[in-house]
PDB file of N, CA and C in Angstrom:
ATOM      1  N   UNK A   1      26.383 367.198 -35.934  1.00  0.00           N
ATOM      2  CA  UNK A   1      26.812 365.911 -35.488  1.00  0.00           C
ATOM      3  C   UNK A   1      28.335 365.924 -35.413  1.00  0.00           C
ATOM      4  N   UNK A   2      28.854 365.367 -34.349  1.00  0.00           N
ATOM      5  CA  UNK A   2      30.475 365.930 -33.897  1.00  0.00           C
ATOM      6  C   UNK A   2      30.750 364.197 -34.687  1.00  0.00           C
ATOM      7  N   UNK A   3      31.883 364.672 -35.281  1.00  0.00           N
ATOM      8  CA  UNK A   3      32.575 363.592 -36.369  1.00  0.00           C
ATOM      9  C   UNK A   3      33.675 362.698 -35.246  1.00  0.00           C
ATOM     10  N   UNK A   4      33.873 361.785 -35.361  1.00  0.00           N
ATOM     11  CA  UNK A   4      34.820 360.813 -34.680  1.00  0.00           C
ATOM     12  C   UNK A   4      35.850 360.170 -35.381  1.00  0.00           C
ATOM     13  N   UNK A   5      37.113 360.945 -34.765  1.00  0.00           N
ATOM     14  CA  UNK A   5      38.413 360.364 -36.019  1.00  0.00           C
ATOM     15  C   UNK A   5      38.675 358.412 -35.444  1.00  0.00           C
ATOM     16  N   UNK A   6      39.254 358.666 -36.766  1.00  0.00           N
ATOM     17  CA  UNK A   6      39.780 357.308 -36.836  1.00  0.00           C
ATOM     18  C   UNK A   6      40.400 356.512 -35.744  1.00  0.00           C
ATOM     19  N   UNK A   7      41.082 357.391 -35.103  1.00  0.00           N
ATOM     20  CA  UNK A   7      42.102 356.962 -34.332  1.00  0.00           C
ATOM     21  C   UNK A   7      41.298 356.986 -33.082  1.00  0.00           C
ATOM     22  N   UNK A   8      40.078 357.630 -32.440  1.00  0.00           N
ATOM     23  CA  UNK A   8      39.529 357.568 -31.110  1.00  0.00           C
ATOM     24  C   UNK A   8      38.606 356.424 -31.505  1.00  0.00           C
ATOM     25  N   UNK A   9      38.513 356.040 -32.624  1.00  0.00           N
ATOM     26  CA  UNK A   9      37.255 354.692 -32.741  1.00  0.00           C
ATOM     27  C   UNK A   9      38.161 353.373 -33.000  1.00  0.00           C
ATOM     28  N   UNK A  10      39.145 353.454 -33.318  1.00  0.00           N
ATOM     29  CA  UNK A  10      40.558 352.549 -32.661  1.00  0.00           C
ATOM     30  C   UNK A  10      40.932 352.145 -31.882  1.00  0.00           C
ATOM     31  N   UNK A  11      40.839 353.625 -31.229  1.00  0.00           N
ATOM     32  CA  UNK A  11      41.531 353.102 -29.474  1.00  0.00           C
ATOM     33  C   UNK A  11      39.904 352.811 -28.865  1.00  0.00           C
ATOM     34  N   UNK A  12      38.680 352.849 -28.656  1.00  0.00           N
ATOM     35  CA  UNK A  12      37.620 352.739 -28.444  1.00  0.00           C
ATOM     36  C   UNK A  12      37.265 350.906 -28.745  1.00  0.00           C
ATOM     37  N   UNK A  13      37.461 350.523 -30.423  1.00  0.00           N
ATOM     38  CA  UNK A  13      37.908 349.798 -30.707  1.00  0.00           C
ATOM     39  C   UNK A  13      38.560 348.254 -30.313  1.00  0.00           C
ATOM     40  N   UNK A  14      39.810 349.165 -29.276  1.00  0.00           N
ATOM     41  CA  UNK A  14      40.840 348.059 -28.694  1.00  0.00           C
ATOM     42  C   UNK A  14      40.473 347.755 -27.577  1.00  0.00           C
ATOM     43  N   UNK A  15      39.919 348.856 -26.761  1.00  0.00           N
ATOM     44  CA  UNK A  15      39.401 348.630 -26.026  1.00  0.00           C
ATOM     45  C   UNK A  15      38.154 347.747 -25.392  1.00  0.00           C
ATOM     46  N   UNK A  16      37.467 347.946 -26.702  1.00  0.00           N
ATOM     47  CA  UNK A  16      36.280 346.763 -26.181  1.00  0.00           C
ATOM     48  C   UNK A  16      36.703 345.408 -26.374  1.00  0.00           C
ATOM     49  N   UNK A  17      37.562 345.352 -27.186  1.00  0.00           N
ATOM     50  CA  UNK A  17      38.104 343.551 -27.472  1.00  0.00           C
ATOM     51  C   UNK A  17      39.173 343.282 -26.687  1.00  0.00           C
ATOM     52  N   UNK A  18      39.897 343.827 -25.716  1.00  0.00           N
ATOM     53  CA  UNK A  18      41.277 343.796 -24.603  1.00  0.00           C
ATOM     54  C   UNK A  18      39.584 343.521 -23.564  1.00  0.00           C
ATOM     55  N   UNK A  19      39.246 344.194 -23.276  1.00  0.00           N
ATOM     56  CA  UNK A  19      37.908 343.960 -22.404  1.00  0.00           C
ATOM     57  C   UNK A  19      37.279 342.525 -22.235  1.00  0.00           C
ATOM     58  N   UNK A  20      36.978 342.138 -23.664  1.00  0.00           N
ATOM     59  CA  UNK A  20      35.946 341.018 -24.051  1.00  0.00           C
ATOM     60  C   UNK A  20      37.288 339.910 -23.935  1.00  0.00           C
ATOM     61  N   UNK A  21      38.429 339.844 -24.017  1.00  0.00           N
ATOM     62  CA  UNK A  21      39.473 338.852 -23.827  1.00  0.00           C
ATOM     63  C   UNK A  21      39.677 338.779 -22.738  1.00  0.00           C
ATOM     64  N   UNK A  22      40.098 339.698 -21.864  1.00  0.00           N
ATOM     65  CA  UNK A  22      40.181 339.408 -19.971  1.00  0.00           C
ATOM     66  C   UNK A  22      38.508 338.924 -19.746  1.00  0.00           C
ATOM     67  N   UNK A  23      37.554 339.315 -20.247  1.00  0.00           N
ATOM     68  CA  UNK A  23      36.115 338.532 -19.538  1.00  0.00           C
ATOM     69  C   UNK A  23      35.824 336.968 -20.003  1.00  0.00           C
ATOM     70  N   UNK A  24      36.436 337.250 -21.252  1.00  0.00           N
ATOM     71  CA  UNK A  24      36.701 335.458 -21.294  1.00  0.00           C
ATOM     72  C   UNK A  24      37.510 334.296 -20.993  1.00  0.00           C
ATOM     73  N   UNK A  25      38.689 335.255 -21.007  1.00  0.00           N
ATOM     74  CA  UNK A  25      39.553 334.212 -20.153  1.00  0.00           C
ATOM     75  C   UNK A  25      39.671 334.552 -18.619  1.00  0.00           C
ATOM     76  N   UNK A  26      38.666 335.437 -18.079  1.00  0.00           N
ATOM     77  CA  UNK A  26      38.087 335.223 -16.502  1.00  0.00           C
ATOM     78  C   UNK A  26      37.367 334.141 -16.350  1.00  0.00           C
ATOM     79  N   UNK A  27      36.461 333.796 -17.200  1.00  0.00           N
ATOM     80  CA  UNK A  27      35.118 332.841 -17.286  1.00  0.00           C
ATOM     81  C   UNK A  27      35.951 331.409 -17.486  1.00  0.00           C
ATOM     82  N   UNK A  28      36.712 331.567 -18.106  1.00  0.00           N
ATOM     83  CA  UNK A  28      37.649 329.895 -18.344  1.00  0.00           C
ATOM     84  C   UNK A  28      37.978 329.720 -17.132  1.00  0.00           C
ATOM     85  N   UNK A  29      39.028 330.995 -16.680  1.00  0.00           N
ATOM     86  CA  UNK A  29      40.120 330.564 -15.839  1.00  0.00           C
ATOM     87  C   UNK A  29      39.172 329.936 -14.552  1.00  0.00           C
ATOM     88  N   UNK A  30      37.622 330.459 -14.114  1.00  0.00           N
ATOM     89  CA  UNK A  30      37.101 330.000 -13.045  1.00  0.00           C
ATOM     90  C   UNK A  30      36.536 328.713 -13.114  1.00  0.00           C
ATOM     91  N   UNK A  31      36.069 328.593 -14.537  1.00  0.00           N
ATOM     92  CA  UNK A  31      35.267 327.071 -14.862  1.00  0.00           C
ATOM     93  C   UNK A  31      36.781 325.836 -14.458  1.00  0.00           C
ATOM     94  N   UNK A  32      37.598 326.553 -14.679  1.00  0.00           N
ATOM     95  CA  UNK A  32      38.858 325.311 -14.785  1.00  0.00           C
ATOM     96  C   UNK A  32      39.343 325.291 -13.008  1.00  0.00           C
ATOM     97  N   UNK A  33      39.142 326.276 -12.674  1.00  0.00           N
ATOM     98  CA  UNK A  33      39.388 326.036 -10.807  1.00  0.00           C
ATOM     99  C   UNK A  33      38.817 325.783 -10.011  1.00  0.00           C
ATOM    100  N   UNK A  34      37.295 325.672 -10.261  1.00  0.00           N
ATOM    101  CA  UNK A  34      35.761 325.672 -10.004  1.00  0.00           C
ATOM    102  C   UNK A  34      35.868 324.663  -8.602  1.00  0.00           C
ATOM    103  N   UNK A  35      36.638 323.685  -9.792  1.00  0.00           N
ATOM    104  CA  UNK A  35      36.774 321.871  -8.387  1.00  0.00           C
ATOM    105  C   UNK A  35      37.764 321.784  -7.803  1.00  0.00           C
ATOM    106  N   UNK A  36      38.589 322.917  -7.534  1.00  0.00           N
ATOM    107  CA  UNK A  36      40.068 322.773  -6.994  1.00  0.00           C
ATOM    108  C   UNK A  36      39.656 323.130  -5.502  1.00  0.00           C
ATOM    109  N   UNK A  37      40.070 321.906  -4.320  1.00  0.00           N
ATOM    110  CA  UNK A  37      40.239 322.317  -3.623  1.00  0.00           C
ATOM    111  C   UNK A  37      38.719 321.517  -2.756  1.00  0.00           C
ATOM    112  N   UNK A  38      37.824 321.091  -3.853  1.00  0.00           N
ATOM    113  CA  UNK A  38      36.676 320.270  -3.139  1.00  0.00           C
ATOM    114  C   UNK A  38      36.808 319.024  -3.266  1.00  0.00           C
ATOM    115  N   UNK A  39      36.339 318.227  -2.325  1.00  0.00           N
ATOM    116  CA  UNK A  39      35.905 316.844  -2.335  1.00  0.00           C
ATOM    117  C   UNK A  39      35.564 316.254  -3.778  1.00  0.00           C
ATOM    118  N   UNK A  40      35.933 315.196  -4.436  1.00  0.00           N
ATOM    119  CA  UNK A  40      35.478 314.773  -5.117  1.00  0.00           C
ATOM    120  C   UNK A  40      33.990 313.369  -4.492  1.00  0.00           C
ATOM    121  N   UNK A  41      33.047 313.601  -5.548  1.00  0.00           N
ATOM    122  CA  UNK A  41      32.016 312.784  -5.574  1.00  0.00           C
ATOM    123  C   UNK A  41      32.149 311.253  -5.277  1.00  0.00           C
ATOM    124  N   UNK A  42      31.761 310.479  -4.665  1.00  0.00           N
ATOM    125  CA  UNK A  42      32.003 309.286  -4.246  1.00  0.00           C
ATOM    126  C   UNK A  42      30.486 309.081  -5.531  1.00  0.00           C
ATOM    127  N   UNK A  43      30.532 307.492  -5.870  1.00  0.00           N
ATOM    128  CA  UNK A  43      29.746 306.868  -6.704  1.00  0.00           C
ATOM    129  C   UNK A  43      29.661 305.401  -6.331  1.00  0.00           C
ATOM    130  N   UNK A  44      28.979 305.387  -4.983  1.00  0.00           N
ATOM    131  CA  UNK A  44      28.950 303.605  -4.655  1.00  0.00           C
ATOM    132  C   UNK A  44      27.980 302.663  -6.159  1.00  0.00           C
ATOM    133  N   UNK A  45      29.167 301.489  -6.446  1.00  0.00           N
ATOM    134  CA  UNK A  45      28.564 300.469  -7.394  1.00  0.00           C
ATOM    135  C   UNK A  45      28.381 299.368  -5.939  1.00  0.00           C
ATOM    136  N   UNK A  46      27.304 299.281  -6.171  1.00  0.00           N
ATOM    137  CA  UNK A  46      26.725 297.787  -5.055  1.00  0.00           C
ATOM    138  C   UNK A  46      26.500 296.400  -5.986  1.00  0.00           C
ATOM    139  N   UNK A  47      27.375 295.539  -5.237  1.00  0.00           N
ATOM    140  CA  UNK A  47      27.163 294.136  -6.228  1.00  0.00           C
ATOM    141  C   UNK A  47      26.550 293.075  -5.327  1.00  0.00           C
ATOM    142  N   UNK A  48      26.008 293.517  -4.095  1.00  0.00           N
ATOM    143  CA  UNK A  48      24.904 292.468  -3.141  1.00  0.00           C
ATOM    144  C   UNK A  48      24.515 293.253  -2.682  1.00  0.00           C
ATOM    145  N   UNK A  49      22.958 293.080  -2.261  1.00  0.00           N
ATOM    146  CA  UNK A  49      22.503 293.686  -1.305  1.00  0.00           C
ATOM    147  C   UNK A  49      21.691 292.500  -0.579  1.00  0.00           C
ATOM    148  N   UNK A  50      21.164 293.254   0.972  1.00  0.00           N
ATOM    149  CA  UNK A  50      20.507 292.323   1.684  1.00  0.00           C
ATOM    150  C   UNK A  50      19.509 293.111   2.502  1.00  0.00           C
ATOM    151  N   UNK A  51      18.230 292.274   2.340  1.00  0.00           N
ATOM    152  CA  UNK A  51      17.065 292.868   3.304  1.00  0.00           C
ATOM    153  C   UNK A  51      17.337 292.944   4.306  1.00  0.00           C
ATOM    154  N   UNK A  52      16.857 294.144   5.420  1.00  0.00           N
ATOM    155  CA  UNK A  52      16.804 293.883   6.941  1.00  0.00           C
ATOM    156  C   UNK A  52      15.767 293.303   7.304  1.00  0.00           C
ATOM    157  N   UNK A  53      16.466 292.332   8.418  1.00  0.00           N
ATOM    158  CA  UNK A  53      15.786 291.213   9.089  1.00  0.00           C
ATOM    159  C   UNK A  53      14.685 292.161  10.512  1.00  0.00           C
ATOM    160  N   UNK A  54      13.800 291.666  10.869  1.00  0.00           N
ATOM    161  CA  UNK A  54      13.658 292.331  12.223  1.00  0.00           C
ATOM    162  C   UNK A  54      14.400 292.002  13.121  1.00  0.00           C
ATOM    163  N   UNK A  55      14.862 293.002  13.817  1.00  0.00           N
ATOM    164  CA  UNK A  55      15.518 293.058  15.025  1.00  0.00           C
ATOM    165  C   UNK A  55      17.133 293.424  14.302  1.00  0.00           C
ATOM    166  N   UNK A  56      17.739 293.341  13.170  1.00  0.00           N
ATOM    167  CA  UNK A  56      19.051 294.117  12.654  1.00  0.00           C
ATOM    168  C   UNK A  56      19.555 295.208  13.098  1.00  0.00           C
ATOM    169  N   UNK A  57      20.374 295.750  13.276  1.00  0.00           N
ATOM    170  CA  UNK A  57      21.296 297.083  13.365  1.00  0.00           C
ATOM    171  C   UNK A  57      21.945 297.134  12.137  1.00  0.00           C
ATOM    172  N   UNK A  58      22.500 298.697  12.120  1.00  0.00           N
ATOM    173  CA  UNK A  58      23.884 298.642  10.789  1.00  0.00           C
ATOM    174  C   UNK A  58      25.018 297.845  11.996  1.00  0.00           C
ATOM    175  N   UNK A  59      24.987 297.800  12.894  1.00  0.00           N
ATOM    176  CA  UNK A  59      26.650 297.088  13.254  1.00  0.00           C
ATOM    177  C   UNK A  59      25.794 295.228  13.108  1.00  0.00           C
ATOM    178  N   UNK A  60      25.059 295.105  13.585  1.00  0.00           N
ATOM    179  CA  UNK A  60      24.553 293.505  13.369  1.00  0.00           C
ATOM    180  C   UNK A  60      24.930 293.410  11.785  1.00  0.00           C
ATOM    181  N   UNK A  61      24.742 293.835  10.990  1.00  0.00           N
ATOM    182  CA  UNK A  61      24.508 294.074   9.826  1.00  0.00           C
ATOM    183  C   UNK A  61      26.258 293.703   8.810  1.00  0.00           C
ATOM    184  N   UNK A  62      27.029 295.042   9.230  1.00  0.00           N
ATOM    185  CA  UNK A  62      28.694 294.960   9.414  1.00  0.00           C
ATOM    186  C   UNK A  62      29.217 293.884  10.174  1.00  0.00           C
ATOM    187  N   UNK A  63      28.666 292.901  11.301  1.00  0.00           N
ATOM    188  CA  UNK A  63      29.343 291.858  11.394  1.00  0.00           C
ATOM    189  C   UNK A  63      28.875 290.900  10.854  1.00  0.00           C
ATOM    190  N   UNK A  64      27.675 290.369  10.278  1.00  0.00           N
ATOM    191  CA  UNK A  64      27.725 289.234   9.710  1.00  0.00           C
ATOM    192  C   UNK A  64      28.201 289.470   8.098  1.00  0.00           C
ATOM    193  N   UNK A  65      28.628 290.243   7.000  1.00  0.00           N
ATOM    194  CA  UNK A  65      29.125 290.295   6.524  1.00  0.00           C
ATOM    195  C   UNK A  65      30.445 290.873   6.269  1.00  0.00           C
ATOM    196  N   UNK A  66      31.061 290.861   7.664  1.00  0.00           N
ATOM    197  CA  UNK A  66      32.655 291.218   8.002  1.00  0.00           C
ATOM    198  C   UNK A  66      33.075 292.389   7.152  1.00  0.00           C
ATOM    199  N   UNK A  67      32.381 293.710   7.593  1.00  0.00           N
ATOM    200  CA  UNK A  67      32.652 294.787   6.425  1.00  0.00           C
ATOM    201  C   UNK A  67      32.719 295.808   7.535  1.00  0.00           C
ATOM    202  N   UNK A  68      33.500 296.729   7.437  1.00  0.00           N
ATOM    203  CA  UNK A  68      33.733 297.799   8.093  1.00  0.00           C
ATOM    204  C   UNK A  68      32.772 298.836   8.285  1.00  0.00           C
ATOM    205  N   UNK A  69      32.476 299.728   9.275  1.00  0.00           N
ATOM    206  CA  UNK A  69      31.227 300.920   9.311  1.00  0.00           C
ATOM    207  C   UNK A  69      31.509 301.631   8.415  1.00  0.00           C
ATOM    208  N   UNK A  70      32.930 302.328   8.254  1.00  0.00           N
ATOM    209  CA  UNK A  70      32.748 303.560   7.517  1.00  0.00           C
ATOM    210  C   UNK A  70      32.401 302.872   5.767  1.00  0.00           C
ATOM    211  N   UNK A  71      33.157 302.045   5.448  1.00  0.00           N
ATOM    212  CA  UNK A  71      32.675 301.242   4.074  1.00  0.00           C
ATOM    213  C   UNK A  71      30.752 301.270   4.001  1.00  0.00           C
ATOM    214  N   UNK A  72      30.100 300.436   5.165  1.00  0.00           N
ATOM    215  CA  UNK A  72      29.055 300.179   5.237  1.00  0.00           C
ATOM    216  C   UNK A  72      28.247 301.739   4.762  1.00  0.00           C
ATOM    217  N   UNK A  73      28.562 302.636   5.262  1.00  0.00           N
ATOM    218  CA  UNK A  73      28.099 303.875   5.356  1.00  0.00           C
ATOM    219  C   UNK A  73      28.140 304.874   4.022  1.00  0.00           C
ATOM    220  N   UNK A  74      29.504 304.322   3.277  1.00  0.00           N
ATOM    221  CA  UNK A  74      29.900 305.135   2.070  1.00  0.00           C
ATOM    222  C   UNK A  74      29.146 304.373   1.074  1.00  0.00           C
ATOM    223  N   UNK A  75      29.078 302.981   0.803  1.00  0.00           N
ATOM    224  CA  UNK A  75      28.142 302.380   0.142  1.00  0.00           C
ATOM    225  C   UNK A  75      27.019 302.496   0.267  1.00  0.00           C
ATOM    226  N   UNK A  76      26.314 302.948   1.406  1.00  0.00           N
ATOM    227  CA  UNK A  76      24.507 303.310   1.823  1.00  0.00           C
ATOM    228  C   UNK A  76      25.270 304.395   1.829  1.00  0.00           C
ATOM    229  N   UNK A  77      24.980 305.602   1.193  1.00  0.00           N
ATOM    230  CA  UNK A  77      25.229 306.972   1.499  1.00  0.00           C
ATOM    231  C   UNK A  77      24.226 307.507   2.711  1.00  0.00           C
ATOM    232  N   UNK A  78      22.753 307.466   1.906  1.00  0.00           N
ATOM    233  CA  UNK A  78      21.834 308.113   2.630  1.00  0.00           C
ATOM    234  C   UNK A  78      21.282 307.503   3.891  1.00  0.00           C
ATOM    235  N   UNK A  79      21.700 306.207   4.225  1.00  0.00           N
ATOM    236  CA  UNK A  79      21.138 305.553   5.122  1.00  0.00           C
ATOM    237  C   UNK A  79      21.097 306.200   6.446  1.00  0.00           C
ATOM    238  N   UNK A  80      20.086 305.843   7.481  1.00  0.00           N
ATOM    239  CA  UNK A  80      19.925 306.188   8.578  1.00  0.00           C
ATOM    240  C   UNK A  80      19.684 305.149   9.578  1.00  0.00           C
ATOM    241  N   UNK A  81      20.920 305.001  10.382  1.00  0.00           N
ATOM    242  CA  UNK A  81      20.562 303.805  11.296  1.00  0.00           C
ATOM    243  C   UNK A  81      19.931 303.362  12.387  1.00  0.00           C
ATOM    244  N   UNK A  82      19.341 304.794  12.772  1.00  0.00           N
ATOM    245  CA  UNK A  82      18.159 304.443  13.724  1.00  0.00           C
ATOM    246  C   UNK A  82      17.084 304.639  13.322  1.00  0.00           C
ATOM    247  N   UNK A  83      17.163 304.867  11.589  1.00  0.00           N
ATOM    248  CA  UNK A  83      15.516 304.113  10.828  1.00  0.00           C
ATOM    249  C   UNK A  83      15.309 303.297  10.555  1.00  0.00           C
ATOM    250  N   UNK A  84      16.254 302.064  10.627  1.00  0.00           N
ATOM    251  CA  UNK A  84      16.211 300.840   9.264  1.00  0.00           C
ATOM    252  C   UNK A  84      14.531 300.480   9.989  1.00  0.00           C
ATOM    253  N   UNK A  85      14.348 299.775   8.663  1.00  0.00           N
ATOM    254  CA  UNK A  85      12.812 299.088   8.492  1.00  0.00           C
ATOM    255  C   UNK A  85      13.023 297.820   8.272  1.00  0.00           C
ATOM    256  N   UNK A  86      12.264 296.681   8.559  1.00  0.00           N
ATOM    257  CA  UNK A  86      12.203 295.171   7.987  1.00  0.00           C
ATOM    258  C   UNK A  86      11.960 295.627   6.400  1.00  0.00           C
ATOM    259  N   UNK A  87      12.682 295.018   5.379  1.00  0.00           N
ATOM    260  CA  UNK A  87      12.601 295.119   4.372  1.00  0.00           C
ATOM    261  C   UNK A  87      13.150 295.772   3.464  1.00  0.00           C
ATOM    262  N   UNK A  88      14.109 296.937   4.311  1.00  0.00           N
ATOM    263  CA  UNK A  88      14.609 297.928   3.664  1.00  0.00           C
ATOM    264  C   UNK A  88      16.110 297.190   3.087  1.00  0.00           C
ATOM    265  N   UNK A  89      16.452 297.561   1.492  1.00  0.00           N
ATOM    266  CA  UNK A  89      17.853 296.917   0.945  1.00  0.00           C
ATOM    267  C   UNK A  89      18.998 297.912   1.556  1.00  0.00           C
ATOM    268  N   UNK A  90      19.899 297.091   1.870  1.00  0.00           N
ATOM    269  CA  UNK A  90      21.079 297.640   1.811  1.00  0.00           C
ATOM    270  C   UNK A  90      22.180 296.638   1.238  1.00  0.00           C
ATOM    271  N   UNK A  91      22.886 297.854   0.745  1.00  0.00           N
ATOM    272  CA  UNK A  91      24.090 297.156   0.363  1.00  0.00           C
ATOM    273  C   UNK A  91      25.236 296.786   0.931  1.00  0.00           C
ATOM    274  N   UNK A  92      25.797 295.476   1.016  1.00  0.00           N
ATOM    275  CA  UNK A  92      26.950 295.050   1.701  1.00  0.00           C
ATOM    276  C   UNK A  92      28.126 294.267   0.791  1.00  0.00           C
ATOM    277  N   UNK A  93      28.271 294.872  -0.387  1.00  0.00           N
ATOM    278  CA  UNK A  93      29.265 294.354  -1.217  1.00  0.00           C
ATOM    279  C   UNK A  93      29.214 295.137  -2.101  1.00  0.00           C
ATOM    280  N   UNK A  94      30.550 295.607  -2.826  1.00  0.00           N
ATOM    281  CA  UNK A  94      31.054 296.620  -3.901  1.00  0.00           C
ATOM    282  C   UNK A  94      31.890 297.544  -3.946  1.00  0.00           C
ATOM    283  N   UNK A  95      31.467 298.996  -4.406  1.00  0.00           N
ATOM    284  CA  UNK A  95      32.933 299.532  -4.297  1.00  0.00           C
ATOM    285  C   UNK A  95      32.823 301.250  -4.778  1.00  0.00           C
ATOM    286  N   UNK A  96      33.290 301.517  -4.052  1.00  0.00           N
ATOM    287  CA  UNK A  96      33.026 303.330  -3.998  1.00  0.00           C
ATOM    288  C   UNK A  96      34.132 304.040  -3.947  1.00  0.00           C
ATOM    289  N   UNK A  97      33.983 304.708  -5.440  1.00  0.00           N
ATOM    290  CA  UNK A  97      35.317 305.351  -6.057  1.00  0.00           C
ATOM    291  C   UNK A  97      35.404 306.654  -5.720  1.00  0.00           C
TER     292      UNK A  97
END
């Protein structure tokens, strides 16, 4: 059995922990840049909503409560305006951060 001095299980040693310190502060440095550079999340709070009437549009909709499309749109995220349904809520008051 070939013997291993001190000094090659040292430098062997330093090596694995200089290793294990650049792989962890790789893993930080990406978790911390991860969101740099993307869109942040919009989170519409709705404080009215209103059923569609038959026969509504989203712009029928934006003028009787004097609210802008792109607002109308960021507050309904998912909405689709050549689906609305009688009955379906939308929101036309609140606020999206």
């Amino acid at each position: 059995m070939a013997k291993v001095s001190n000094k090659a299980a040292a430098m062997f040693f330093n090596l694995v922990l200089m290793i294990s310190v650049l792989l962890i502060f790789s893993m930080a440095e990406g978790r911390l840049l991860s969101g740099f550079g993307k869109a942040k999340a919009t989170s519409p709070k709705c404080e009215f909503v209103v059923g569609v009437q038959s026969g509504d549009t989203c712009f029928d909709i934006t003028q009787k409560f004097n609210t802008t499309a792109e607002f109308f749109t960021e507050i309904n995220p998912n909405l689709q305006c050549d689906k609305l349904f009688v009955g379906q809520w939308l929101c036309v008051a609140g606020t999206v951060n």
